[in-house]
Protein backbone atom coordinates (compact mmCIF):
# COMPACT_ATOMS: atom_id res chain seq x y z
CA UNK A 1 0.00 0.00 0.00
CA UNK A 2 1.03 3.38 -0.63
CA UNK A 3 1.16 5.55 2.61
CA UNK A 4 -0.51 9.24 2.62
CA UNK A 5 0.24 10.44 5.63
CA UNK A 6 0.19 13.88 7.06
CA UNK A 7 3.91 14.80 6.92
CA UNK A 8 5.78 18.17 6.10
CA UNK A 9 7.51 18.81 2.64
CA UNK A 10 11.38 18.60 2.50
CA UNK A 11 13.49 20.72 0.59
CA UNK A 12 16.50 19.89 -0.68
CA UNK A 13 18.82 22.61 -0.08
CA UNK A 14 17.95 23.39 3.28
CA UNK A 15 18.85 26.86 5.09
CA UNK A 16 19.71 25.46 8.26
CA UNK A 17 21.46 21.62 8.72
CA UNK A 18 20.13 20.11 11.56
CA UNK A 19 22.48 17.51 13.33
CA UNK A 20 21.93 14.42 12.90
CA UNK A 21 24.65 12.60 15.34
CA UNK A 22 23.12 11.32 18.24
CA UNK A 23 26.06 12.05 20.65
CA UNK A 24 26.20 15.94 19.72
CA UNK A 25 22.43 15.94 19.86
CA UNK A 26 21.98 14.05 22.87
CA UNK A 27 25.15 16.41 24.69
CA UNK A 28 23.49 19.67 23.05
CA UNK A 29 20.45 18.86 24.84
CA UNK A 30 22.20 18.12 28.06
CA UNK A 31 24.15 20.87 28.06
CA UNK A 32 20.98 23.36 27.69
CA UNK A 33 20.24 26.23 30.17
CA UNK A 34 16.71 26.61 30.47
CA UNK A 35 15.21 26.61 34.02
CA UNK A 36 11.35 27.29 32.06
CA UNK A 37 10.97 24.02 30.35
CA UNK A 38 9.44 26.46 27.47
CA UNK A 39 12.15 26.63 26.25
CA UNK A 40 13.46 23.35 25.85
CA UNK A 41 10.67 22.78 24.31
CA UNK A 42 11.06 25.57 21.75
CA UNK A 43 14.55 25.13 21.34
CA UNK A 44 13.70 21.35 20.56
CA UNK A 45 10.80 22.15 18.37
CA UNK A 46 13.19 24.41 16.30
CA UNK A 47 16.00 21.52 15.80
CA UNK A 48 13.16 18.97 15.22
CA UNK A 49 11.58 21.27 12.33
CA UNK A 50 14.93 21.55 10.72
CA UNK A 51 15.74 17.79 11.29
CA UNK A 52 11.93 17.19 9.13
CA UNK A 53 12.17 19.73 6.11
CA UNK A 54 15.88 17.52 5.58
CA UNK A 55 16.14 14.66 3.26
CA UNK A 56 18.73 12.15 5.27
CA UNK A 57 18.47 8.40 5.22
CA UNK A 58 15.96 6.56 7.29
CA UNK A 59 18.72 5.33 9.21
CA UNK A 60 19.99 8.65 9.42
CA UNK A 61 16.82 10.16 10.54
CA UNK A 62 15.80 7.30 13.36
CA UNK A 63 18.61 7.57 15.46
CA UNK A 64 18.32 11.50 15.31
CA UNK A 65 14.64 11.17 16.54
CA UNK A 66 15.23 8.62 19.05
CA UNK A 67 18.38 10.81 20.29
CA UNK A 68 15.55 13.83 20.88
CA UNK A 69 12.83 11.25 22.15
CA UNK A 70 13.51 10.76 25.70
CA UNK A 71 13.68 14.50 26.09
CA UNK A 72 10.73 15.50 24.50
CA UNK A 73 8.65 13.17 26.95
CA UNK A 74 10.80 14.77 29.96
CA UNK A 75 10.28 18.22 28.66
CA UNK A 76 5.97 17.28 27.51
CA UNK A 77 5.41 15.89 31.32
CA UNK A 78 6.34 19.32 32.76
CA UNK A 79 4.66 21.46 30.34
CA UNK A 80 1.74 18.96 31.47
CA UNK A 81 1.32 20.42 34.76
CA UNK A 82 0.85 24.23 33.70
CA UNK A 83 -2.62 23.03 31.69
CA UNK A 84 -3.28 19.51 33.56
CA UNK A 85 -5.54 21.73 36.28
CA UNK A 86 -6.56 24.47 34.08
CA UNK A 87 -10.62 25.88 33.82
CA UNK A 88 -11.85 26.47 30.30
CA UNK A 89 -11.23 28.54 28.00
CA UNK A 90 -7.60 28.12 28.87
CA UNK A 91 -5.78 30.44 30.19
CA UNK A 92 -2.58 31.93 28.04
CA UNK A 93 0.13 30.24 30.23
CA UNK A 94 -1.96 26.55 29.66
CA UNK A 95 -2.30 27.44 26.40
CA UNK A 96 1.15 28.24 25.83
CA UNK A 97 2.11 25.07 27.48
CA UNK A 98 -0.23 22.70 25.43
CA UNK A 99 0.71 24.54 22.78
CA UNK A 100 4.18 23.82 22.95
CA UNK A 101 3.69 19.77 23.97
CA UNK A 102 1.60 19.46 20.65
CA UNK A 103 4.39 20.95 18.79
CA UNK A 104 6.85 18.40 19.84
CA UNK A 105 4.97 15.73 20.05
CA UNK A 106 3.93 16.62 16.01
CA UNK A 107 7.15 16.98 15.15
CA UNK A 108 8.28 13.93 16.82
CA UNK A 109 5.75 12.17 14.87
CA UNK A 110 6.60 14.01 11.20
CA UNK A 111 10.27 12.86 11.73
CA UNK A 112 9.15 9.00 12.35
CA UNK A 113 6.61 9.32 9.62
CA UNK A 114 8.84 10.55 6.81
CA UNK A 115 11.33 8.00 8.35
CA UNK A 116 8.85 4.98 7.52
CA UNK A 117 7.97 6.45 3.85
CA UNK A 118 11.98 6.44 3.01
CA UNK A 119 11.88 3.00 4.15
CA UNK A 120 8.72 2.07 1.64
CA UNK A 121 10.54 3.62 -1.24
CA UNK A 122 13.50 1.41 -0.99
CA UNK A 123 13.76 -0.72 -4.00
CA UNK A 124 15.44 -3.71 -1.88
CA UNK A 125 13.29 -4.06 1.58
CA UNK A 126 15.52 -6.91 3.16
CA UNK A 127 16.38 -6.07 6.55
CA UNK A 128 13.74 -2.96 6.74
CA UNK A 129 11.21 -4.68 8.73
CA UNK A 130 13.06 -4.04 11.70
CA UNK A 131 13.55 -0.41 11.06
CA UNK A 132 9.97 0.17 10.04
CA UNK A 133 8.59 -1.24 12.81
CA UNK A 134 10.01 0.85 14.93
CA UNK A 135 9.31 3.83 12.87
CA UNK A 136 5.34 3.00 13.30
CA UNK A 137 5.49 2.20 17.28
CA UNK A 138 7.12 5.44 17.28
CA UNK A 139 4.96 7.19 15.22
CA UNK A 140 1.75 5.83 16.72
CA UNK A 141 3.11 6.60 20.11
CA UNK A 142 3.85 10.45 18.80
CA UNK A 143 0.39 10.35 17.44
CA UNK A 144 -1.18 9.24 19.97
CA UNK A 145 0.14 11.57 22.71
CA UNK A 146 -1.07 14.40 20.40
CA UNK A 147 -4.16 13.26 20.53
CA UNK A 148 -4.06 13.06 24.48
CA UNK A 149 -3.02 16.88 25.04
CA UNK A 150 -5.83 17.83 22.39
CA UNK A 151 -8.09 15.76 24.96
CA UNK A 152 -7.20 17.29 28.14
CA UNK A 153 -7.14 20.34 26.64
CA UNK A 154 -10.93 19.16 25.12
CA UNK A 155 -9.94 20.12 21.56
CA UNK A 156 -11.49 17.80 18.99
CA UNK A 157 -8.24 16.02 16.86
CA UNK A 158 -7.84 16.60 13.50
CA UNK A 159 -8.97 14.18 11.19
CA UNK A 160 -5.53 13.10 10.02
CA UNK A 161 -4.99 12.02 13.27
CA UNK A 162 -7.02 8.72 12.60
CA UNK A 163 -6.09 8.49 8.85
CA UNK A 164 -2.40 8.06 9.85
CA UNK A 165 -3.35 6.17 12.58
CA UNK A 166 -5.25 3.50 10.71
CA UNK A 167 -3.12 3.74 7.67
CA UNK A 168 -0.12 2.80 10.12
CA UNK A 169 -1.70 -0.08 11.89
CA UNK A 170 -3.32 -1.45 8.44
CA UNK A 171 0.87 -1.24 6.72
CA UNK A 172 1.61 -2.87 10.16
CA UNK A 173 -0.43 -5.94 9.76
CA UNK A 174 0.84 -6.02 5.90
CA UNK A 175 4.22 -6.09 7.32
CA UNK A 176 3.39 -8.51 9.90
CA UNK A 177 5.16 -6.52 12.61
CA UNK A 178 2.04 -5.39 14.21
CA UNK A 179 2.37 -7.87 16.99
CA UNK A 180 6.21 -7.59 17.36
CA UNK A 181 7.25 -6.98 21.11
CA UNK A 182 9.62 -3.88 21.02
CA UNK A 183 10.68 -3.79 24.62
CA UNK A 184 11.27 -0.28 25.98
CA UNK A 185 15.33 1.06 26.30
CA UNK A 186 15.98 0.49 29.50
CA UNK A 187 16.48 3.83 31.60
CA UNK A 188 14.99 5.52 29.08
CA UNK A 189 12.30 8.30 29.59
CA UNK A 190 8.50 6.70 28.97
CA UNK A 191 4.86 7.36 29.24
CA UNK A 192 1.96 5.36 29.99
CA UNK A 193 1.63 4.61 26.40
CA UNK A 194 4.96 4.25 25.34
CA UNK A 195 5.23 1.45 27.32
CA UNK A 196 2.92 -0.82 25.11
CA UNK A 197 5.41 -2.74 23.26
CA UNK A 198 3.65 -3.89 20.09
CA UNK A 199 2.16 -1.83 17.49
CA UNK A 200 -1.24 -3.14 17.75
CA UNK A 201 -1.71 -2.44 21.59
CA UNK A 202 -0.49 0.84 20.81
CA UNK A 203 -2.95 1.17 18.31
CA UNK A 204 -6.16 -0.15 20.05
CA UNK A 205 -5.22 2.15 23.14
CA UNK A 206 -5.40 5.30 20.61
CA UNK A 207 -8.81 3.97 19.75
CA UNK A 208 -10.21 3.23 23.25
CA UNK A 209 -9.09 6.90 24.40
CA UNK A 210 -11.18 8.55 21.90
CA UNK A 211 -14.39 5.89 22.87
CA UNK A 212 -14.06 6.41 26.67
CA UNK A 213 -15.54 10.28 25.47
CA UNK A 214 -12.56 12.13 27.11
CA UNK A 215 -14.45 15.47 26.30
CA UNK A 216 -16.42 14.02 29.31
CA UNK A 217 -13.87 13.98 31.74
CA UNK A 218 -11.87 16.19 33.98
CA UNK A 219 -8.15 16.32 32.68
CA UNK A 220 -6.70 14.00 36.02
CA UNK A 221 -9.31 11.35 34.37
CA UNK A 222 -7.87 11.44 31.00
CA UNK A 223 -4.29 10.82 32.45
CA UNK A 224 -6.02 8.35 34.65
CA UNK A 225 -7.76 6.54 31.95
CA UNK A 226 -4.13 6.38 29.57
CA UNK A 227 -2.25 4.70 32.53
CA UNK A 228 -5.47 2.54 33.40
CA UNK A 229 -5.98 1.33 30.20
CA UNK A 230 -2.53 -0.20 29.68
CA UNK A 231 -2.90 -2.64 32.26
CA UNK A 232 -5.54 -4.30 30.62
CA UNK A 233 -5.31 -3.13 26.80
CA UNK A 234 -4.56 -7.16 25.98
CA UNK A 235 -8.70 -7.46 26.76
CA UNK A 236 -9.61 -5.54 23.66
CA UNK A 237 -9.22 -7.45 20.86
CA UNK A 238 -9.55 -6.41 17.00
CA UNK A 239 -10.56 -8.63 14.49
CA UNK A 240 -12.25 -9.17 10.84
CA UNK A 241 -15.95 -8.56 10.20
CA UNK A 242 -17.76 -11.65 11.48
CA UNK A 243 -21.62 -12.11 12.38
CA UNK A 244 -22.39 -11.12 15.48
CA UNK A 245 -24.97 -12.43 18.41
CA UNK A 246 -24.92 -9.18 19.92
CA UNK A 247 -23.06 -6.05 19.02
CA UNK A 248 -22.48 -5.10 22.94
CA UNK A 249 -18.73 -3.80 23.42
CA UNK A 250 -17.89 -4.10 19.56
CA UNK A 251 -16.95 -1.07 17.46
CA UNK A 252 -16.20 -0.31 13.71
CA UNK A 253 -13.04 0.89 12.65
CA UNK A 254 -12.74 2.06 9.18
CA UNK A 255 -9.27 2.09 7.97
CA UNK A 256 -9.63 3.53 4.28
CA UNK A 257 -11.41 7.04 6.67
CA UNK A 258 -10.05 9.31 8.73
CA UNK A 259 -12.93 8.68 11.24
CA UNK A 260 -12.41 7.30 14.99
CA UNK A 261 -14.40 4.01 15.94
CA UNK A 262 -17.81 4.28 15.87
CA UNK A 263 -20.18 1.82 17.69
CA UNK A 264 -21.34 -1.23 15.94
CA UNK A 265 -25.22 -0.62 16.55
CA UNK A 266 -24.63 2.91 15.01
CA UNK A 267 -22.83 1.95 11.88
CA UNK A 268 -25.56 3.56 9.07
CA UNK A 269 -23.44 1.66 6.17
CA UNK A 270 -23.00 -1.95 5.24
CA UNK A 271 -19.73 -3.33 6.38
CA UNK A 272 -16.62 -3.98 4.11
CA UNK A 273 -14.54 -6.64 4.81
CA UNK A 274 -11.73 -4.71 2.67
CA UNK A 275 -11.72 -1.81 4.92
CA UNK A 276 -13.58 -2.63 7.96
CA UNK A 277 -12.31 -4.45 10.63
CA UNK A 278 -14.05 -4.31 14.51
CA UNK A 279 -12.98 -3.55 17.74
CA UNK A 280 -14.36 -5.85 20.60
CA UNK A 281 -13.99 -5.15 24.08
CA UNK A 282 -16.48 -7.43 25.98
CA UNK A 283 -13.20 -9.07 27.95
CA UNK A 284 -12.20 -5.55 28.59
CA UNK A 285 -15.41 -4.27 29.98
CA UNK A 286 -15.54 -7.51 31.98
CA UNK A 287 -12.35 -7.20 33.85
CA UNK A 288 -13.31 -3.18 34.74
CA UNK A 289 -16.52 -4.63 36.69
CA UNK A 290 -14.48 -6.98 38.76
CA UNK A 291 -12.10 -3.89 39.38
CA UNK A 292 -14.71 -1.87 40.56
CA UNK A 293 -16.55 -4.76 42.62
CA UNK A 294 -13.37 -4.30 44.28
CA UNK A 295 -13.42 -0.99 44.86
CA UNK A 296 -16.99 -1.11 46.37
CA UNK A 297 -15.54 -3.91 48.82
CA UNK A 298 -13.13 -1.44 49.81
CA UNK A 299 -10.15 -3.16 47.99
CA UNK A 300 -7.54 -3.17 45.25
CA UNK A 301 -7.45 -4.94 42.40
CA UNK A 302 -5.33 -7.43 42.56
CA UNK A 303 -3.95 -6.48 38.94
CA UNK A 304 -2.03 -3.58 39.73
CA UNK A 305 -3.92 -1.43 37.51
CA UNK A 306 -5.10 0.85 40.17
CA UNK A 307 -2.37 2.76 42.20
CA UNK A 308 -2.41 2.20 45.90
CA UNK A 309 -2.58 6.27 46.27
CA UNK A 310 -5.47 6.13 43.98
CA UNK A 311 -8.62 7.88 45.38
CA UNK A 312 -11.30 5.39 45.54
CA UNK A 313 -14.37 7.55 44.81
CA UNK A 314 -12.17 8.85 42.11
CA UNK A 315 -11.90 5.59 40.26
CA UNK A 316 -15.37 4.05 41.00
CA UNK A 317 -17.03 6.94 39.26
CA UNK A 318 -14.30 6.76 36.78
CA UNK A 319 -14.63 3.15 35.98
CA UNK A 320 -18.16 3.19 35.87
CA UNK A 321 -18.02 5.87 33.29
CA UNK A 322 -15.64 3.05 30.75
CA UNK A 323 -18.23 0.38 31.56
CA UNK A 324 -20.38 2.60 29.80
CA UNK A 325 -18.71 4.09 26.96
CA UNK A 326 -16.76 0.99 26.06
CA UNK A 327 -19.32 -1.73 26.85
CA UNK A 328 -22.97 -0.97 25.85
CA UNK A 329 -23.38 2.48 24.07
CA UNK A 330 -25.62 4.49 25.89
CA UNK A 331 -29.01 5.72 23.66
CA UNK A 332 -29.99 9.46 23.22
CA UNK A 333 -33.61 9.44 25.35
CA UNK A 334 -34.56 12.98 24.07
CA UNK A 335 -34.12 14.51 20.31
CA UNK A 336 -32.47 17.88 20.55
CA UNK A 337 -33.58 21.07 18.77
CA UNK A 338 -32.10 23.51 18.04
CA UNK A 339 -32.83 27.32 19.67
CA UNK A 340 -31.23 30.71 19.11
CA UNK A 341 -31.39 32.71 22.70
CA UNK A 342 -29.39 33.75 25.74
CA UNK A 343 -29.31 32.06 29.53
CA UNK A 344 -27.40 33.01 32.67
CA UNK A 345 -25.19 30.59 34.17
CA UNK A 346 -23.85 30.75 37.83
CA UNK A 347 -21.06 27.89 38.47
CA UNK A 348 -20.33 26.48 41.87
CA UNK A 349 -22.64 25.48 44.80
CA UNK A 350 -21.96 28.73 46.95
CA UNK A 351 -22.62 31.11 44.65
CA UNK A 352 -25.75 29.28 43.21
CA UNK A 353 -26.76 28.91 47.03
CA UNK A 354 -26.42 32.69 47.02
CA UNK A 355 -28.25 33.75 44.21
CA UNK A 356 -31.06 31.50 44.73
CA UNK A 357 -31.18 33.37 48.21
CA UNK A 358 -30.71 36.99 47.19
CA UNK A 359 -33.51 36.14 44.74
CA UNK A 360 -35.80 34.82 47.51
CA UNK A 361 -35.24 37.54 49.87
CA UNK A 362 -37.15 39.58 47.47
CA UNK A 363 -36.23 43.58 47.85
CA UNK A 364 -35.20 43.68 51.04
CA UNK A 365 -32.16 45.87 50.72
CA UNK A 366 -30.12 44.79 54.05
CA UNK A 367 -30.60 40.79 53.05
CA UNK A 368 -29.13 41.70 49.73
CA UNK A 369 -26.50 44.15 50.61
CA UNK A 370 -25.59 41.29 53.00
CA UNK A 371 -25.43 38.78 50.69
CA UNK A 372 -24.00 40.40 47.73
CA UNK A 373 -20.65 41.56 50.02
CA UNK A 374 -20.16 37.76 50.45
CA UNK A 375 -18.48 37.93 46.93
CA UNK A 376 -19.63 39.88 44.78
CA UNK A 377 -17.49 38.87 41.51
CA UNK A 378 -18.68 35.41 41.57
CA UNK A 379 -22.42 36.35 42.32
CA UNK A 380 -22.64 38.17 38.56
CA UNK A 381 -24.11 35.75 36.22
CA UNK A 382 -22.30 34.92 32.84
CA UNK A 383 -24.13 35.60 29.53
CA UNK A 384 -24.13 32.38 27.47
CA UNK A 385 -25.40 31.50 24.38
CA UNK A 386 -27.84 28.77 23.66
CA UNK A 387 -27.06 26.11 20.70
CA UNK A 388 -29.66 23.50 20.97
CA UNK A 389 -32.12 22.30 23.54
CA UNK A 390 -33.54 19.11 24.67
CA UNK A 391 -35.76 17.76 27.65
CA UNK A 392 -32.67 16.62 29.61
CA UNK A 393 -30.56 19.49 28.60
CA UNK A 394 -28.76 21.64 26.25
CA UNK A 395 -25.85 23.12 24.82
CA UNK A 396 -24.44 26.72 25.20
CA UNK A 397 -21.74 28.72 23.94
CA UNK A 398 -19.58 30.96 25.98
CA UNK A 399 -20.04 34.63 25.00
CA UNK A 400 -16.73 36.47 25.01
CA UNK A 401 -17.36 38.66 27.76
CA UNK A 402 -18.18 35.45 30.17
CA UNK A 403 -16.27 34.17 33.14
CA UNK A 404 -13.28 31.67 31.94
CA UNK A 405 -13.48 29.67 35.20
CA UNK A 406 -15.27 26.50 33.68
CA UNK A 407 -14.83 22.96 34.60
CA UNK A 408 -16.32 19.33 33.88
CA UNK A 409 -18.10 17.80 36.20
CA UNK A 410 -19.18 21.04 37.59
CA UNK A 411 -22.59 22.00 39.40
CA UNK A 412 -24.58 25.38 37.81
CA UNK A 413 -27.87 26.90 38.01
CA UNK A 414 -29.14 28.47 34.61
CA UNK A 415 -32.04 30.89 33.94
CA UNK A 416 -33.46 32.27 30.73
CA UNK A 417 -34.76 35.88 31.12
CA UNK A 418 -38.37 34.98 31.22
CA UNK A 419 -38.15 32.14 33.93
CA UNK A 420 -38.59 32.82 37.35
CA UNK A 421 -36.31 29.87 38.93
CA UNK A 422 -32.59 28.92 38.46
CA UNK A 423 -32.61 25.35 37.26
CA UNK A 424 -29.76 23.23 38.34
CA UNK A 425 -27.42 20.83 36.31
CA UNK A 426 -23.76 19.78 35.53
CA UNK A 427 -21.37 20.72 32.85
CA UNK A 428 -20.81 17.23 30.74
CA UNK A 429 -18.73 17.74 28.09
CA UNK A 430 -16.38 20.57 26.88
CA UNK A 431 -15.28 21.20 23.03
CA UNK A 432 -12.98 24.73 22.99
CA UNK A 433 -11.93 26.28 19.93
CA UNK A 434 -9.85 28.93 18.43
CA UNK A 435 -10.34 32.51 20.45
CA UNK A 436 -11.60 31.56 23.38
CA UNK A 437 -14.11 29.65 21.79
CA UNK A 438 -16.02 26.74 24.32
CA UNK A 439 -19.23 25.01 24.04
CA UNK A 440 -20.68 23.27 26.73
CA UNK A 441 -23.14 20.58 27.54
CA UNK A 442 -25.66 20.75 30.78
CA UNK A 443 -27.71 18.08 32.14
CA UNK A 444 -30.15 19.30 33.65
CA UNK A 445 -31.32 17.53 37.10
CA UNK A 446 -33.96 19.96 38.83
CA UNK A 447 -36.26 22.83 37.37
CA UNK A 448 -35.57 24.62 40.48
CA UNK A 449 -33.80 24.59 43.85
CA UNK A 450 -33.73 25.78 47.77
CA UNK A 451 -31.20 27.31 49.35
CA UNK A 452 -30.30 25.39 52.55
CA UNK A 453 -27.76 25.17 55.24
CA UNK A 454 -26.67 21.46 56.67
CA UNK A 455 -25.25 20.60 60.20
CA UNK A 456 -23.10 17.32 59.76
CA UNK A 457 -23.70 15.04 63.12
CA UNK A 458 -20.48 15.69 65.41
CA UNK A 459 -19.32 18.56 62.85
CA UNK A 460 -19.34 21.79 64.60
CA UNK A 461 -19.36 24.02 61.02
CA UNK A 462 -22.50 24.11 58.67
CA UNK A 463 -22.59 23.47 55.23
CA UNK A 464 -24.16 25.26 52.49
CA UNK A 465 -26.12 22.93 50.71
CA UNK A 466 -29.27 23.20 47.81
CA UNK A 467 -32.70 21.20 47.88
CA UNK A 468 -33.88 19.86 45.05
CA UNK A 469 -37.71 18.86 44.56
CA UNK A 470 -39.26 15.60 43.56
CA UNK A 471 -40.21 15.41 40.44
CA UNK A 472 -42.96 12.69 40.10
CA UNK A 473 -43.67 12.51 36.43
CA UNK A 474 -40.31 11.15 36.21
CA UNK A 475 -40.20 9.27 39.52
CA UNK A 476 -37.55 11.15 40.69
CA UNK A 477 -37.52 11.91 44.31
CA UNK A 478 -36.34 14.98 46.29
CA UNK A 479 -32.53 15.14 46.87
CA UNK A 480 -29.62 17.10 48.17
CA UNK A 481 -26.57 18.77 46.84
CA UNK A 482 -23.86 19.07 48.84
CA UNK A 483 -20.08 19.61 49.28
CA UNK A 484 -17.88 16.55 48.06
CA UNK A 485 -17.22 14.66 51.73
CA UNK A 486 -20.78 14.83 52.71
CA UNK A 487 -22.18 11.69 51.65
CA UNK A 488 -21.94 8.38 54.18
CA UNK A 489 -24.96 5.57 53.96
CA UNK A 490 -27.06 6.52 57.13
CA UNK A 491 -25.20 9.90 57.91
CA UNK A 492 -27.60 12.13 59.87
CA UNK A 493 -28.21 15.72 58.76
CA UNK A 494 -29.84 18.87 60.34
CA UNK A 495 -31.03 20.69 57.79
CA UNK A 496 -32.39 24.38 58.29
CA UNK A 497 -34.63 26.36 55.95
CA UNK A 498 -36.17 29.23 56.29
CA UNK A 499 -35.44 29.24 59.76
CA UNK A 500 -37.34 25.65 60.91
CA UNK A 501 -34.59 22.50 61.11
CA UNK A 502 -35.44 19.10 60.15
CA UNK A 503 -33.31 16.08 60.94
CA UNK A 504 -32.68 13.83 57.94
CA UNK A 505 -30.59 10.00 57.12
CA UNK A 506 -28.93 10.05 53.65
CA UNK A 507 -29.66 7.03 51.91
CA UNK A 508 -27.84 6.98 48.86
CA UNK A 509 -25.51 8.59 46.30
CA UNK A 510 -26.82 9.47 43.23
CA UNK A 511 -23.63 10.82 42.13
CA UNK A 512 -20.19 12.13 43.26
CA UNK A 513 -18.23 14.49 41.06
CA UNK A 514 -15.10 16.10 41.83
CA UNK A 515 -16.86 19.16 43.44
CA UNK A 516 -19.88 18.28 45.22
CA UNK A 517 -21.95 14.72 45.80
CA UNK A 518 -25.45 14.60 44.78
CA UNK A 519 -27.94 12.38 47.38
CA UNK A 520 -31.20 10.77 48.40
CA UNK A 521 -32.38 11.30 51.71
CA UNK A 522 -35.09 10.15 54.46
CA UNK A 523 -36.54 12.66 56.81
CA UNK A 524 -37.00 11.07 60.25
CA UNK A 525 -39.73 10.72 62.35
């Protein structure tokens, strides 16, 4: 097969001659001064262009890159950690930093790719398979950690992304190296993904990061989910079209498109056994229930898969959230429609809890002077706009004068100018774009809410915490929001409301994100 991928165009009289000998580059690198890892990274990016608008051998060229390899993941894991924590829209030193860790990791993966095509082009191929094999680990692993900063960052990859991808793994298997063990250099700087040896597990853990809906997640989960995943990535297994009893935990992979994996049940074309192959992951899905049975038994898995420093909570919400994605697809209950208009949004449970109260103590000056001194900044509603709508939620876009203090997994109250109430819901998914561009998703759980305040039995501090009302057309019953920590089966609350106290038992979690746990509760006799 011919291979199209996405690489940059070399010239053949070059201005600048990178180097090319692995001791000088290796030493250069060493020898640099830069306590901002910035510039490593720019200084690298800069050699690394040079290095890929070259012509050199393939030999040449693969023992350049893997000379600048082991730095670029050093240099990538620190720019990590200025946009690893950062709200949305990013801020300009996270986006400087992601930035900057795309950059190198696209370079990296030019230099392997061009690399690979010098090797196709050779008129005698004995003794490349080797050489090429590494090129494609490499350049899958390059690829794929792309892909990961344009996750946590919740940028959607470009769609060359998965035509080099698949157009990699497909020469792979035509080479028969795609299940060669390449065993990591000892010493050597790695990632979680790096450390799949074999082409194809390399592969099928690009694929499963893009299914496990990382626009979902808060950017700790995405990191979570790589290192999670290759503990068990051996449990996914691809293989040719076949009949199916049931399409649970199988996906489609195209590899003539430049498409991720789509579920098998929503596949609107007939399958080609020339380009199709499927992605099945019912062992996989299997294996994450026993780990989180173990969790819920207040264990770890056995496996190793699950660090003992791990938070719990964290990873029983997290692992019920790949059961989902990667076993049986979840269906869309509600059509949504689209709807041109404007809505406020308040973020966080303390200033909701303060806004719904300034709004109930009606014009009483003193209450809202009193409230509003609080903290005032965060009491101002942001002005979003509204995309599309459905009976479970909807999907806004951030005007440009809005707060940039957005997170997943975070609680908000929202109200259109004609409604009297804030409803309350979380932010789902995040997709930012160019200018400060961000669209959000909202789930919406209550039409409305009460601001409350919760004593904790043998706490001596109150909490702020909102009431939601049963809804009964849906069978939903009244609940509780309240800070992350609250939430214990049979914990006994005092909760006070316009100035009468009622005890209460919590009797289960509904949900627990990373900012506040959403509960059922009894009120006792």
């Amino acid at each position: 097969m011919a291979l199209k991928l996405n690489i940059p165009v070399l010239k053949d009289n070059a201005v600048f001659i990178a180097e090319t000998k692995p001791q000088k580059i290796q030493q250069a690198l060493r020898d640099f001064k830069a306590e901002d890892p910035l510039d490593l990274a720019k200084h690298m990016r800069s050699e690394l262009e040079a290095l890929n608008s070259q012509k050199t051998s393939a030999g040449v060229r693969l023992q350049a890159l893997d000379s600048y390899r082991p730095f670029v993941i050093s240099t990538t894991k620190l720019l990590t950690e200025d946009y690893i924590n950062s709200t949305l829209p990013l801020q300009d030193a996270a986006r400087t930093a992601a930035s900057a860790a795309e950059s190198l990791w696209s370079e990296l993966g030019y230099g392997y790719k061009l690399a690979l095509i010098d090797l196709q082009s050779q008129l005698i191929k004995l003794g490349t398979e080797k050489n090429s094999a590494l090129a494609i680990h490499r350049a899958v692993h390059a690829i794929s950690e792309h892909a990961l900063v344009l996750y946590q960052t919740y940028f959607i990859p470009p769609s060359h992304i998965w035509s080099d991808l698949h157009q990699l793994y497909l020469y792979a298997v035509q080479l028969g190296v795609h299940k060669l063990d390449m065993q990591p250099e000892p010493g050597s700087q790695q990632t979680s993904i790096s450390t799949l040896g074999t082409i194809e597990n390399a592969y099928k853990h690009a694929l499963l990061m893009s299914l496990a809906e990382p626009q979902q997640l808060v950017q700790q989960d995405i990191s979570l989910v790589a290192a999670y995943l290759t503990h068990h990535i051996k449990l996914a297994f691809i293989s040719r079209i076949a009949a199916l009893q049931h399409a649970s935990g199988t996906f489609v992979i195209n590899l003539d498109s430049n498409k991720p994996p789509t579920h098998y049940n929503k596949q609107k074309e007939e399958l080609d056994p020339r380009t199709d192959i499927l992605l099945q992951t019912i062992d996989l899905v299997f294996t994450i229930h026993q780990d989180l049975k173990d969790l819920q038994n207040r264990q770890l898995p056995k496996n190793g898969s699950i660090p003992a420093s791990g938070n719990r909570n964290n990873y029983i919400e997290l692992l019920t959230h790949l059961i989902k994605n990667w076993g049986i697809a979840p269906k869309r209950i509600f059509s949504r429609s689209l709807k041109n208009g404007d809505i406020d949004l308040v973020k966080g449970i303390l200033p909701i809890h303060r806004i719904i109260s300034i709004a109930s103590s009606g014009a009483d000056p003193k209450a809202m002077n009193e409230l509003k001194t609080l903290n005032p900044a965060r009491l101002t509603p942001s002005r979003w706009k509204i995309l599309n709508i459905s009976a479970s939620g909807m999907a806004i876009r951030r005007h440009h004068t809005a707060e940039k203090n957005i997170s997943l997994g975070a609680l908000v109250g929202i109200k259109a100018n004609n409604e009297a109430n804030w409803s309350i819901g979380f932010i789902r998914w995040a997709n930012c774009g160019t200018r400060d561009r961000l669209d959000i998703g909202i789930e919406l759980i209550a039409p409305q809410a009460r601001a409350a305040l919760a004593r904790i039995e043998q706490h001596q501090n109150d909490e702020h915490i909102l009431l939601l009302p049963e809804i009964s057309a849906i069978n939903q019953p009244a609940t509780i929001i309240a800070p992350r920590g609250t939430y214990d089966t049979g914990r006994q609350l005092t909760i006070t409301h316009n100035n009468t106290s009622t005890q209460v038992t919590l009797t289960r979690l509904v949900e627990r994100s990373h900012f506040v746990e959403h509960m059922q509760y009894s009120i006792n006799p």
